[in-house]
C-alpha atoms as a PDB file:
ATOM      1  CA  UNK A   1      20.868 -11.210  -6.959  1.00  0.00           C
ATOM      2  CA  UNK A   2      20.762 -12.252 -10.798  1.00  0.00           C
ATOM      3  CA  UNK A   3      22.091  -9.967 -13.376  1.00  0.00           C
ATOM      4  CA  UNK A   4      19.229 -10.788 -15.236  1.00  0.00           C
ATOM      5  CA  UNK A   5      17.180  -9.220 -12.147  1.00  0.00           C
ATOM      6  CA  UNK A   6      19.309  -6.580 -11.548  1.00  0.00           C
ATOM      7  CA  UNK A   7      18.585  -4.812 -15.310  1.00  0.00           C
ATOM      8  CA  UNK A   8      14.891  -5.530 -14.601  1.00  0.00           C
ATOM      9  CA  UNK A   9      15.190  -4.009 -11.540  1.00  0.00           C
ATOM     10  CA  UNK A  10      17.094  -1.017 -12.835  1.00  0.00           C
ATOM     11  CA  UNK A  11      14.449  -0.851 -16.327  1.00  0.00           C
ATOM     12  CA  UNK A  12      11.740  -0.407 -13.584  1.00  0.00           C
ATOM     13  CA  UNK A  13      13.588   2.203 -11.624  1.00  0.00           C
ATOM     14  CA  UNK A  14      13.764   4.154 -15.031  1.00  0.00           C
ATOM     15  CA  UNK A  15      10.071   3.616 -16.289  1.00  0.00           C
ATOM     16  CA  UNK A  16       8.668   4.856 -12.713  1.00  0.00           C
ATOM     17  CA  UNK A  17      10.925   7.722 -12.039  1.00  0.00           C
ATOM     18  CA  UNK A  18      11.743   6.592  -9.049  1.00  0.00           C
ATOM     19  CA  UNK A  19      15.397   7.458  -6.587  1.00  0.00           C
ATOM     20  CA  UNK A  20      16.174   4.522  -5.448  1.00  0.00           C
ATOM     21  CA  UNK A  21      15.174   0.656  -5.864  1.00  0.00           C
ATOM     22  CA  UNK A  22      13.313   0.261  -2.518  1.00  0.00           C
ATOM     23  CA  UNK A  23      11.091   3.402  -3.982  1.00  0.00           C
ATOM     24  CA  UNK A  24      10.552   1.023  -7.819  1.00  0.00           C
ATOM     25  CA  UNK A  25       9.901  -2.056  -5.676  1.00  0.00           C
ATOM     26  CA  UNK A  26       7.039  -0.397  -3.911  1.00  0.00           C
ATOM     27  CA  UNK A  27       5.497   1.319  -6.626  1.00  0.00           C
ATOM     28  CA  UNK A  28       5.651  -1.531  -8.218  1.00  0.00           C
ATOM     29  CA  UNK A  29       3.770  -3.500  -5.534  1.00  0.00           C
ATOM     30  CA  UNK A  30       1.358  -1.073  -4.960  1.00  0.00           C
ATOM     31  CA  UNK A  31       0.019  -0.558  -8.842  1.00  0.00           C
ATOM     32  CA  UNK A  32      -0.583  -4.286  -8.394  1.00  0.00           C
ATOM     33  CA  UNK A  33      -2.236  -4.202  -5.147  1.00  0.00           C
ATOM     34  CA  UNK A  34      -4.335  -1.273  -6.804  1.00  0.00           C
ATOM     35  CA  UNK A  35      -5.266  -3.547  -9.723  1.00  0.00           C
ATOM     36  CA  UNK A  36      -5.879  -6.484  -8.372  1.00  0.00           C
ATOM     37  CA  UNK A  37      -8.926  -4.705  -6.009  1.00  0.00           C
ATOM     38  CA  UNK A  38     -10.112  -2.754  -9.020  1.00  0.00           C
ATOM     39  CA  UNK A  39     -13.649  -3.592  -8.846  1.00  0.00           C
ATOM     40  CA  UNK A  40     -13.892  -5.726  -5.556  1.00  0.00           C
ATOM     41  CA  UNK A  41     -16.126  -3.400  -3.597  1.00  0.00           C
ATOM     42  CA  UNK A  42     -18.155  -2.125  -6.547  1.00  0.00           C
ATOM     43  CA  UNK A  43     -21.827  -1.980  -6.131  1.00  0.00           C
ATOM     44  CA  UNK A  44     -22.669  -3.063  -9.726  1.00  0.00           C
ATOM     45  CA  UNK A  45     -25.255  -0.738 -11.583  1.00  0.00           C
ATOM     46  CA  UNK A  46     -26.441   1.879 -10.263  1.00  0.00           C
ATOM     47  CA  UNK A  47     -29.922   1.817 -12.175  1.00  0.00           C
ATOM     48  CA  UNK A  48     -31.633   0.003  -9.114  1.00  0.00           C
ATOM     49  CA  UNK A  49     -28.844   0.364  -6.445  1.00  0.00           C
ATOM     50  CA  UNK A  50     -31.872  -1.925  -3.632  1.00  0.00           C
ATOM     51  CA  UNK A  51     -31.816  -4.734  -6.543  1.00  0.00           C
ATOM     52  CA  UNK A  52     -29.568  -7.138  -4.100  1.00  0.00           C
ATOM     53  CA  UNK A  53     -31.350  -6.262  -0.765  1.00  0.00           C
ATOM     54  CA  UNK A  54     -34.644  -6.921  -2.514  1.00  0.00           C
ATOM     55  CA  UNK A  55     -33.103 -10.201  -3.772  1.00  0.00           C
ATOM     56  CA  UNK A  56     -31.405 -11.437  -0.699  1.00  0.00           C
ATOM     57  CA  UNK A  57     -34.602 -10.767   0.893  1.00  0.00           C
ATOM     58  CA  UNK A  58     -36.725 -12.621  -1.633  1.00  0.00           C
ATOM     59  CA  UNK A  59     -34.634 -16.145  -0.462  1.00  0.00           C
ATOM     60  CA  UNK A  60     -35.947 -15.952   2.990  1.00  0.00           C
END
C-alpha cells in the first residue's frame, strides 16, 4: 500500500469513527452505495400517483 493511501485511509478512519480500517472501508462503500440509489425507485409526484399507468396505457 501507498503512504499516500495509507493517511487517506487513516483520515477516513478518523472522520467516521470507526475501530478499525475494514469497519472505514465499508462505511465508506456503503454511503456510496446509499447515494448512488438515492432516487432510483422513486415514484415521482405524488399529485396523480396513476399518471404513468394511464400513460403506458394510452401507447397501446
Amino acid at each position: 500500500m501507498q503512504d499516500e493511501t495509507l493517511e487517506l485511509l487513516k483520515k477516513i478512519k478518523e472522520e467516521t469513527n470507526s475501530g478499525s480500517y475494514d469497519e472505514a472501508i465499508k462505511k465508506m462503500v456503503l454511503s456510496r452505495v446509499q447515494e448512488s440509489f438515492a432516487g432510483y425507485l422513486s415514484t415521482g409526484s405524488l399529485k396523480d400517483p396513476y399518471k404513468r399507468v394511464r400513460e403506458k396505457r394510452d401507447r397501446f
